[in-house]
Protein backbone atom coordinates (compact mmCIF):
# COMPACT_ATOMS: atom_id res chain seq x y z
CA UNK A 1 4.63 -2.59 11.33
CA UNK A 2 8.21 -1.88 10.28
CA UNK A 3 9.40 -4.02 13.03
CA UNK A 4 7.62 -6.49 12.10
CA UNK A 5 11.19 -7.44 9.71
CA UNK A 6 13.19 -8.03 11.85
CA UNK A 7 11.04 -10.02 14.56
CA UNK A 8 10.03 -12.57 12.06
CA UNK A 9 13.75 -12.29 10.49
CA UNK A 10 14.05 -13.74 14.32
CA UNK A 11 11.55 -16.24 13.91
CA UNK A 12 13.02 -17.48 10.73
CA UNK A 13 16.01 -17.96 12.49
CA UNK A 14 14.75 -19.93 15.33
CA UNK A 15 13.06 -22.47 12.58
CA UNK A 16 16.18 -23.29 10.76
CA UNK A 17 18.14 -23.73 14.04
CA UNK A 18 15.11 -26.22 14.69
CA UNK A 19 15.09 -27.71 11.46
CA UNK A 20 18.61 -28.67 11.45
CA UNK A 21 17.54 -30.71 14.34
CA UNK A 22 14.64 -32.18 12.91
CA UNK A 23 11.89 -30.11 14.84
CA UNK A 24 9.16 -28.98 12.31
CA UNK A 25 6.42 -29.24 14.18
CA UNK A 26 6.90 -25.74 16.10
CA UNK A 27 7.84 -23.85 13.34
CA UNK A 28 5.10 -24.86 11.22
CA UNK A 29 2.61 -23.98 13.79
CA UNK A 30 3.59 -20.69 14.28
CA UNK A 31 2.09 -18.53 11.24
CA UNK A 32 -1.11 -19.96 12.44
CA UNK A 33 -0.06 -17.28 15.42
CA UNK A 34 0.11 -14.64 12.78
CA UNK A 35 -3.55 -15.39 11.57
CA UNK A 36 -5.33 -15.58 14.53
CA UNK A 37 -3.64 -12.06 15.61
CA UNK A 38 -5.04 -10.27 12.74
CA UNK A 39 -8.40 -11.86 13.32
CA UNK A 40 -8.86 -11.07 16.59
CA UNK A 41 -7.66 -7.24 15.81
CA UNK A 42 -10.22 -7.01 12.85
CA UNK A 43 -12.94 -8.49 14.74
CA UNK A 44 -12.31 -7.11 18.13
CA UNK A 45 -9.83 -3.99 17.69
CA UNK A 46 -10.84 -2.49 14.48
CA UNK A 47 -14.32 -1.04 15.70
CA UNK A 48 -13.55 0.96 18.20
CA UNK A 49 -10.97 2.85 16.27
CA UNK A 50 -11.32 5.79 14.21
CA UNK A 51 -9.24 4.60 11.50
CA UNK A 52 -10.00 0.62 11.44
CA UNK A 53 -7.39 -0.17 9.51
CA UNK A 54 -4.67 0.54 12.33
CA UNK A 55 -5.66 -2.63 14.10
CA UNK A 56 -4.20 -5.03 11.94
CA UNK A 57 -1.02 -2.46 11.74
CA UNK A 58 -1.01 -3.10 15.85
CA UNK A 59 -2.22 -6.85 15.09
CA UNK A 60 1.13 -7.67 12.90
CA UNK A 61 3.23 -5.87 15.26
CA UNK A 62 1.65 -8.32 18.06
CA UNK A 63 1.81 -11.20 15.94
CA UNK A 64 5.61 -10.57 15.48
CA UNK A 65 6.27 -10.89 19.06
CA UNK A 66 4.34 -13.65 20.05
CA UNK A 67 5.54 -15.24 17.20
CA UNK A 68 8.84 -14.98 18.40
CA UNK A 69 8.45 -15.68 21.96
CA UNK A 70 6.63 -19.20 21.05
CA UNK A 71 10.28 -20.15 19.86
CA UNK A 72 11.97 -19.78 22.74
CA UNK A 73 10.29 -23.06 24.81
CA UNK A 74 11.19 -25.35 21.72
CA UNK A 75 14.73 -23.63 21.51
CA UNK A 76 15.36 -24.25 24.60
CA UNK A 77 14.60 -27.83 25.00
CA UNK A 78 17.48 -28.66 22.42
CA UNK A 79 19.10 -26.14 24.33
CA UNK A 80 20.17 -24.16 21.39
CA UNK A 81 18.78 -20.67 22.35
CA UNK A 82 21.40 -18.19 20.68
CA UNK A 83 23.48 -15.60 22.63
CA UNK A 84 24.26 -12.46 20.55
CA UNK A 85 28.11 -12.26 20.10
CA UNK A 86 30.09 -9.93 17.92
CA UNK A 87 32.98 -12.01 16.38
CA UNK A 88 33.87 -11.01 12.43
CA UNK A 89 36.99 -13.30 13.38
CA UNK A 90 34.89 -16.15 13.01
CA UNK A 91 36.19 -18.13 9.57
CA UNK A 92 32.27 -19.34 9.70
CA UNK A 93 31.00 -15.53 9.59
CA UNK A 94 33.01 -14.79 6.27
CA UNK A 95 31.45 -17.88 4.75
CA UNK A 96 28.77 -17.18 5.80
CA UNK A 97 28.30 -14.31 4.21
CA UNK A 98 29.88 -16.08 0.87
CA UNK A 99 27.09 -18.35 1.12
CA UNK A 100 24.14 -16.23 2.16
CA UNK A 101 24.64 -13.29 -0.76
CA UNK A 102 23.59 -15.42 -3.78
CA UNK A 103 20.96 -17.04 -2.00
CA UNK A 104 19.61 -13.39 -0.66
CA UNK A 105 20.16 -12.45 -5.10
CA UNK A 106 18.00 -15.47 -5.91
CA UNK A 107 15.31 -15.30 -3.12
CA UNK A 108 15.19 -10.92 -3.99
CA UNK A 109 14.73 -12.42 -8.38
CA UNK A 110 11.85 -13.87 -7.49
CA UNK A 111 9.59 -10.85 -5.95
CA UNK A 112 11.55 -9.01 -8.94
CA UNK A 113 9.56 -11.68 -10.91
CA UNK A 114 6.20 -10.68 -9.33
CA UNK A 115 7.15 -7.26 -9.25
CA UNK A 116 7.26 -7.03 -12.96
CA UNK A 117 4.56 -9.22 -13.63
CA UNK A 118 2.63 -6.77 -11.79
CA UNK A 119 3.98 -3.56 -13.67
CA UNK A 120 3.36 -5.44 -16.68
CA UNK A 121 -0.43 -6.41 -15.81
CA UNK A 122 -0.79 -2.78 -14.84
CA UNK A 123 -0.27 -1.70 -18.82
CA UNK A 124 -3.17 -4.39 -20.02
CA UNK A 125 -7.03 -3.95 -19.52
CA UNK A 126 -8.58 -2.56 -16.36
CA UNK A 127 -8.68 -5.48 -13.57
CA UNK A 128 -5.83 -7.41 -14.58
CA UNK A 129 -3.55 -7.11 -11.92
CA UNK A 130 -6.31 -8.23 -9.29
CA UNK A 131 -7.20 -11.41 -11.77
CA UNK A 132 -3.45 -12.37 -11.72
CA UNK A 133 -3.34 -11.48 -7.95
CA UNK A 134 -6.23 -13.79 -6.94
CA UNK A 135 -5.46 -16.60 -9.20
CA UNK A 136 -1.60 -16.73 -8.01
CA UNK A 137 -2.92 -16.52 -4.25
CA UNK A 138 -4.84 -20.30 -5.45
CA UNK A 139 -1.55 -21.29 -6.58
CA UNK A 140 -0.11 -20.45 -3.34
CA UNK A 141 -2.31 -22.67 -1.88
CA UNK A 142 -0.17 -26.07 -2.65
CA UNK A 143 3.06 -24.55 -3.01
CA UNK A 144 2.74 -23.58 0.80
CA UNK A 145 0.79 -26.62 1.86
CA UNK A 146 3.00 -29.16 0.06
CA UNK A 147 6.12 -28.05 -1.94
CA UNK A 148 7.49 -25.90 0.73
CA UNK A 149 6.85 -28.02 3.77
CA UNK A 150 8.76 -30.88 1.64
CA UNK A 151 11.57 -28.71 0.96
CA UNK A 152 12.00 -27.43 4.51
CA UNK A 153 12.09 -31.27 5.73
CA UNK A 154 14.51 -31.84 2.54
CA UNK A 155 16.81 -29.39 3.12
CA UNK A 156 18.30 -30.70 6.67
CA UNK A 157 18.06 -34.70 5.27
CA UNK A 158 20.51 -33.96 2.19
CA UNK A 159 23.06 -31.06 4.41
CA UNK A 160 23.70 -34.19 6.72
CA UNK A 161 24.12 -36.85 3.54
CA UNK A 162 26.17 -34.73 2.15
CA UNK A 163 28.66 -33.87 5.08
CA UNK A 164 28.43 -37.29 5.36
CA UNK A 165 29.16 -37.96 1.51
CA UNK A 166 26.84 -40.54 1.56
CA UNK A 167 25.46 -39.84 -2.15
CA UNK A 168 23.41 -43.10 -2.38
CA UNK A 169 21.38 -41.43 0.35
CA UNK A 170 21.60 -38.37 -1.05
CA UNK A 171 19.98 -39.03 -3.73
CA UNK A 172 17.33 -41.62 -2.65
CA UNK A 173 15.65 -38.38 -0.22
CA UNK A 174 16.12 -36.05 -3.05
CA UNK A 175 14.21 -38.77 -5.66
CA UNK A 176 11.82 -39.69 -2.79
CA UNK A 177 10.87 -35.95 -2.28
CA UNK A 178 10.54 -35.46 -6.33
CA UNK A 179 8.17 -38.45 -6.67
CA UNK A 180 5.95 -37.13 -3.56
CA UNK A 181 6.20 -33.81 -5.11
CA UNK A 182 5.02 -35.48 -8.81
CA UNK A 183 2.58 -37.18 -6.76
CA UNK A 184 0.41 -33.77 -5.23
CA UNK A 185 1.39 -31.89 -7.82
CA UNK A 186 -0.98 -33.36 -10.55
CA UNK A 187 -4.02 -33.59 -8.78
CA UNK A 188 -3.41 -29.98 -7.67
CA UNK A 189 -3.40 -29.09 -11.46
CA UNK A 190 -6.51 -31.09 -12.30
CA UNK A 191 -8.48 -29.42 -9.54
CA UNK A 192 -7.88 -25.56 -10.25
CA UNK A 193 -7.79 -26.42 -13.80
CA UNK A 194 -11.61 -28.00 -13.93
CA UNK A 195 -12.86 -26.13 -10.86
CA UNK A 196 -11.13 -22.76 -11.72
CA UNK A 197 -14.40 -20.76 -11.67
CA UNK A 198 -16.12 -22.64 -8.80
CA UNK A 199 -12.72 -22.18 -6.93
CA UNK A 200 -12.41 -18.53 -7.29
CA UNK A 201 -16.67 -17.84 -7.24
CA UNK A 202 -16.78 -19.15 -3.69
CA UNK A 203 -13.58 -17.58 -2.50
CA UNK A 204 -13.43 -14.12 -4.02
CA UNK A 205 -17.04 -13.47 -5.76
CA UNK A 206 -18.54 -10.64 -3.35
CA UNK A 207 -18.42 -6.98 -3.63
CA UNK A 208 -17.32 -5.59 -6.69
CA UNK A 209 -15.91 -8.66 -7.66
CA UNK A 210 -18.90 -10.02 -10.20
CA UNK A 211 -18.46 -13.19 -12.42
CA UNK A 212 -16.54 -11.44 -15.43
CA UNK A 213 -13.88 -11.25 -12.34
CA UNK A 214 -14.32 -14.96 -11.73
CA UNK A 215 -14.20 -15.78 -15.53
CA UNK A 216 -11.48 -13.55 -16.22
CA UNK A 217 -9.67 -14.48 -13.35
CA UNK A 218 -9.52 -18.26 -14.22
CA UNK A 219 -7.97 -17.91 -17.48
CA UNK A 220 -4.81 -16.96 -15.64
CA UNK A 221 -5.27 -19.72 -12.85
CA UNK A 222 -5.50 -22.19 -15.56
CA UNK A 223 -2.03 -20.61 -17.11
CA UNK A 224 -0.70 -20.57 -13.47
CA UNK A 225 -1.87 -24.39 -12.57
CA UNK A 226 -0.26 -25.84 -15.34
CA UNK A 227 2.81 -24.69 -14.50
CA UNK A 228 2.55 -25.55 -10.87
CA UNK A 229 4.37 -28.62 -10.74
CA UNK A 230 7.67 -26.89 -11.88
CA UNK A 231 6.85 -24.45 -9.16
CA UNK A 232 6.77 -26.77 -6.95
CA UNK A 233 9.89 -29.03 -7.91
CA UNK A 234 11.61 -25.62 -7.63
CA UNK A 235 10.72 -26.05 -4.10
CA UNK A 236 13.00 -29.58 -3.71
CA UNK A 237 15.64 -29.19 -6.20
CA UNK A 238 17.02 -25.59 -5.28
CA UNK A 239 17.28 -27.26 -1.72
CA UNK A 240 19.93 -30.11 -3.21
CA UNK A 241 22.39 -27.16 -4.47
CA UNK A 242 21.97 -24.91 -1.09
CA UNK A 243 22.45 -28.59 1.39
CA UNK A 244 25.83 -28.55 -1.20
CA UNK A 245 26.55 -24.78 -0.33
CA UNK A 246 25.99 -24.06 -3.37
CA UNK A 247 24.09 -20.73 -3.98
CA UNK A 248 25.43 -19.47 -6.85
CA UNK A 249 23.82 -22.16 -9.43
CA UNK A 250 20.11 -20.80 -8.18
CA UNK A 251 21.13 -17.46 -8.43
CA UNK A 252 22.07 -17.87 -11.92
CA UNK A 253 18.82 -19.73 -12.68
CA UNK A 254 16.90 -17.82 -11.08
CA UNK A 255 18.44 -14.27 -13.59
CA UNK A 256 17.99 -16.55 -16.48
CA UNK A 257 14.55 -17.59 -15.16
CA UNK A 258 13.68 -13.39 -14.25
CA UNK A 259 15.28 -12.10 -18.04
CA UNK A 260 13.47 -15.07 -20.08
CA UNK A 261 9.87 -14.20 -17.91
CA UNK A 262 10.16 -10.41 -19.02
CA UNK A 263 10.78 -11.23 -22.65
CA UNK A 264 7.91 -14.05 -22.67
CA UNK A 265 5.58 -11.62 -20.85
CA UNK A 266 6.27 -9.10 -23.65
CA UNK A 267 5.44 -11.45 -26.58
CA UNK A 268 2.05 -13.41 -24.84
CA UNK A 269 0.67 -10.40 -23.47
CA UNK A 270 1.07 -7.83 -25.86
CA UNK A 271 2.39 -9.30 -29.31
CA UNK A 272 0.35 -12.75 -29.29
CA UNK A 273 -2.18 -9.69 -27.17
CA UNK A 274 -3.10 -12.72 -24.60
CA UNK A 275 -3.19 -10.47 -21.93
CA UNK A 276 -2.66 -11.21 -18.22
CA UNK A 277 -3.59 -15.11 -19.70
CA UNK A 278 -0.36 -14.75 -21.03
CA UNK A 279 1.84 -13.45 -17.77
CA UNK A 280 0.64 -16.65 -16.31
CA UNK A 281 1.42 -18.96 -19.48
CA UNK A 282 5.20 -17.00 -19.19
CA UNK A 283 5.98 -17.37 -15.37
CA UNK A 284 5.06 -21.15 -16.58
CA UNK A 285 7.22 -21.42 -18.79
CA UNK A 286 10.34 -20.05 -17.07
CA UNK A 287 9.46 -22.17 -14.38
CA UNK A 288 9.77 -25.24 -16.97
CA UNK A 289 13.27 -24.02 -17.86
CA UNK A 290 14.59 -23.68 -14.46
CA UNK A 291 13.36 -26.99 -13.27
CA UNK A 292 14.96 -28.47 -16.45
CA UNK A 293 18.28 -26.73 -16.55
CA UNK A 294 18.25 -27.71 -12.57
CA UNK A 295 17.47 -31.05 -13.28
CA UNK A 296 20.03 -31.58 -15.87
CA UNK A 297 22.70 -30.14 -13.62
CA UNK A 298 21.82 -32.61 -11.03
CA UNK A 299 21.40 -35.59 -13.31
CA UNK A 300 24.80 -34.95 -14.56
CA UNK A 301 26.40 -35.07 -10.73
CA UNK A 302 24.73 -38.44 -10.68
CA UNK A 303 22.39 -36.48 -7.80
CA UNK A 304 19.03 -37.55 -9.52
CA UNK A 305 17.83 -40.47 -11.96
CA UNK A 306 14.13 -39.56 -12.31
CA UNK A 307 13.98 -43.45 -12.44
CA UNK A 308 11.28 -43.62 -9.78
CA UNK A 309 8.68 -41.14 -11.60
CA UNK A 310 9.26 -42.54 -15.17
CA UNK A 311 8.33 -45.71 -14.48
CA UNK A 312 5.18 -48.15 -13.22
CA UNK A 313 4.41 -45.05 -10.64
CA UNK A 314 3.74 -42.59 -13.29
CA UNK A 315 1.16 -45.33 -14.79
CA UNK A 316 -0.50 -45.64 -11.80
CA UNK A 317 -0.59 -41.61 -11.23
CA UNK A 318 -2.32 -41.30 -14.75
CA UNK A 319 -4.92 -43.75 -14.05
CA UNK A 320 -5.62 -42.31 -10.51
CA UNK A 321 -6.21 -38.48 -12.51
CA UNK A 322 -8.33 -39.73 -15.54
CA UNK A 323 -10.55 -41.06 -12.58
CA UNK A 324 -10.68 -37.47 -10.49
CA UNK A 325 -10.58 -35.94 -14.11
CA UNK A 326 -13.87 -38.03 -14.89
CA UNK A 327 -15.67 -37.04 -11.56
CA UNK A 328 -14.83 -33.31 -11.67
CA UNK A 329 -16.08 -32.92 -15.19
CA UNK A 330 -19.01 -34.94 -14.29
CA UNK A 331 -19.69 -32.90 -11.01
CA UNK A 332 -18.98 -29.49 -13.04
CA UNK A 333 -21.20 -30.44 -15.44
CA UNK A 334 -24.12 -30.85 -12.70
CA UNK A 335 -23.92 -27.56 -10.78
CA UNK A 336 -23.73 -23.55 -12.46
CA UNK A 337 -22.06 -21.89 -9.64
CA UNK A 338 -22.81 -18.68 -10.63
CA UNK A 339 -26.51 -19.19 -10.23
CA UNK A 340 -25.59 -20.70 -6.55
CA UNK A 341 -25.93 -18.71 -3.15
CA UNK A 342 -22.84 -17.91 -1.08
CA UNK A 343 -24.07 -20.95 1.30
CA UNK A 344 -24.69 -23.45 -1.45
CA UNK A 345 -21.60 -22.40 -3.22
CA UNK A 346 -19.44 -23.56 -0.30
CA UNK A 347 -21.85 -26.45 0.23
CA UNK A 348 -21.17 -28.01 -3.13
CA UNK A 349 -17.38 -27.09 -3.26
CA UNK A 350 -16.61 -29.01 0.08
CA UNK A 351 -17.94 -32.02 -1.31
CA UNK A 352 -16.21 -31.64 -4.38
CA UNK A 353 -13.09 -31.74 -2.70
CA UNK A 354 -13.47 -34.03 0.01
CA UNK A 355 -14.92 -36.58 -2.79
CA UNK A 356 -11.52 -36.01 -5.13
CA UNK A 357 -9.80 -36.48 -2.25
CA UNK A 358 -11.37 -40.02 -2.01
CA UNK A 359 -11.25 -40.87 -5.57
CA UNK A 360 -7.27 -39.62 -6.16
CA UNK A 361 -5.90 -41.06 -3.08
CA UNK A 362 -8.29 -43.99 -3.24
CA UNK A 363 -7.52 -45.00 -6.65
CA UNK A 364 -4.19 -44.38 -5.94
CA UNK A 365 -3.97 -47.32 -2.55
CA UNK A 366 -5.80 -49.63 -4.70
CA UNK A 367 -3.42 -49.46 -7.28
CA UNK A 368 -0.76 -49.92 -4.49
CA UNK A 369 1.06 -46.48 -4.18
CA UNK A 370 1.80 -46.37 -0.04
CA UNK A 371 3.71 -43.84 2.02
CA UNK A 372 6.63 -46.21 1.81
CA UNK A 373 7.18 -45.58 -1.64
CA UNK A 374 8.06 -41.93 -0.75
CA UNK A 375 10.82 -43.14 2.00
């Protein structure tokens, strides 16, 4: 698997030469590659080896090539397809490397973060680090499907406003991208919130994972979820320091964001004795203070306003998520999911979330939100 790194270090590369030129299509196709490589060696690989588990080792190793050779057709149709050159006389290598360090700090503080969230779930009762592992994979879930795919578009938008020091339009994307973010982010929080246990009994429950798992494990998706929209405005305001080539601002959020988690995770888990509940109440918090100090910082460049989510678009948020709020607690109320089959589990889950779907969004057109008001 080790080369694995630097194949997909490859196919990282080949995005963001794509993304500069506003290609996203490609590059956010191409994990699906990764998926349906490990599939195929668990399903068709795995059983006819002695030790099963070296299929998916084989089935990442595949993954990473195909992965990479998907990007060369797109590459080459902007006809950008990079020849290897060795050239440390390059004044763009050197600041390159000025740039890249502090971003490579901040991007390493944040598996630090996990990291010692882990070591510190490790000391509490038996199970915790798997209940903070499967609640932060839900959590995942938006941050990947939303926050990061807005940031990736982001990041290319504000490099060229900015080259172009064009800070009207600078910060019109950047307040756009916040209000879009505002806008997914809360009924993301309502729904793993109220459907925590159904959420986590349909997708995890088998095995040795019984119900005291799924109860246990929704504490700390509730302490992740409400936190989740400063994860994910993370996701579009670390993007307007990097398009400024600035790295060194996240970097020193992020250590302030890393030292203040490991003192909060102290106190909640072991003084206030909240357990893993309180790992996910601290990563939370720290998130809060990095979006804020980030936020301030910007607002004080004249880079952000806020003046688009603070205002008649908030209202109309608010009453859009008292109406999903009402039909979730109403739909909860109607179904014990841990008296349900596998089948009827998934049954009654899909419905719950195609139907918020309806109300949120609905409510939302009727009370005049449009695409346009994100552009």
């Amino acid at each position: 698997m080790f080369p694995y790194l630097a194949l997909i270090s490859l196919v990282a590369f080949a995005a963001g030469i794509q993304n500069s030129h506003n290609k996203f299509s490609i590059p956010a196709a191409t994990p699906l590659i990764f998926n349906i490589s490990l599939i195929g060696a668990a399903w068709l690989v795995a059983p006819t080896l002695e030790i099963p588990v070296m299929a998916l080792a084989w089935g990442v190793l595949l993954a990473g090539f195909l992965q990479l050779l998907f990007q060369i057709a797109p590459l080459a149709s902007i006809k950008k397809i990079p020849v290897p050159r060795i050239d440390f006389a390059n004044p763009g290598v050197k600041k390159f490397f000025i740039l890249i360090m502090p971003a490579i700090l901040a991007g390493g503080i944040a598996q630090i973060n996990l990291l010692v969230d882990t070591i510190f779930a490790s000391l509490l009762e038996t199970g915790s680090p798997t209940w903070l592992y499967v609640s932060d994979r839900l959590i995942q879930f938006p941050m990947g499907i939303f926050a990061i795919a807005i940031g990736t578009v982001l990041l290319p938008g504000l490099s060229r406003s900015y080259v172009q020091k064009n800070t009207q339009a600078f910060r019109l994307q950047l307040e756009n991208s916040f209000k879009l973010v505002f806008f997914l982010a809360i009924p993301s929080v309502i729904g793993l919130a109220i459907f925590a246990n159904p959420l986590l009994a349909t997708i995890f429950q088998r095995g040795a994972f019984l119900w005291i798992d799924v109860e246990k494990s929704s504490l700390s998706l509730v302490g992740f979820a409400f936190g989740l929209p400063f994860f994910m405005a993370m996701k579009v305001l670390v993007p307007a320091f990097f398009s400024r080539q600035d790295t060194k601002t996240p970097m020193i959020i992020a250590f302030v964001s890393l030292l203040l988690n490991v003192i909060l995770n102290y106190l909640l888990a072991f003084q206030f004795q909240y357990g893993h509940l309180g790992l996910a109440i601290a990563s939370s918090v720290a998130a809060f203070i990095s979006v804020t100090i980030l936020s301030i910082l910007l607002k004080n460049e004249g880079l952000i306003s806020f003046a688009g989510v603070f205002s008649l678009f908030s209202s109309k948020v608010l009453i859009s998520s008292l109406a999903l709020v009402s039909f979730l607690v109403f739909y909860n109320t109607h179904f014990n999911f841990e008296l349900l089959s596998q089948l009827q589990r998934l049954f009654h889950l899909s419905i719950a979330v195609v139907s918020s779907m309806l109300v949120y969004f609905g409510m939302s057109y009727l009370l005049g939100i449009r695409a346009k008001d994100f552009r």
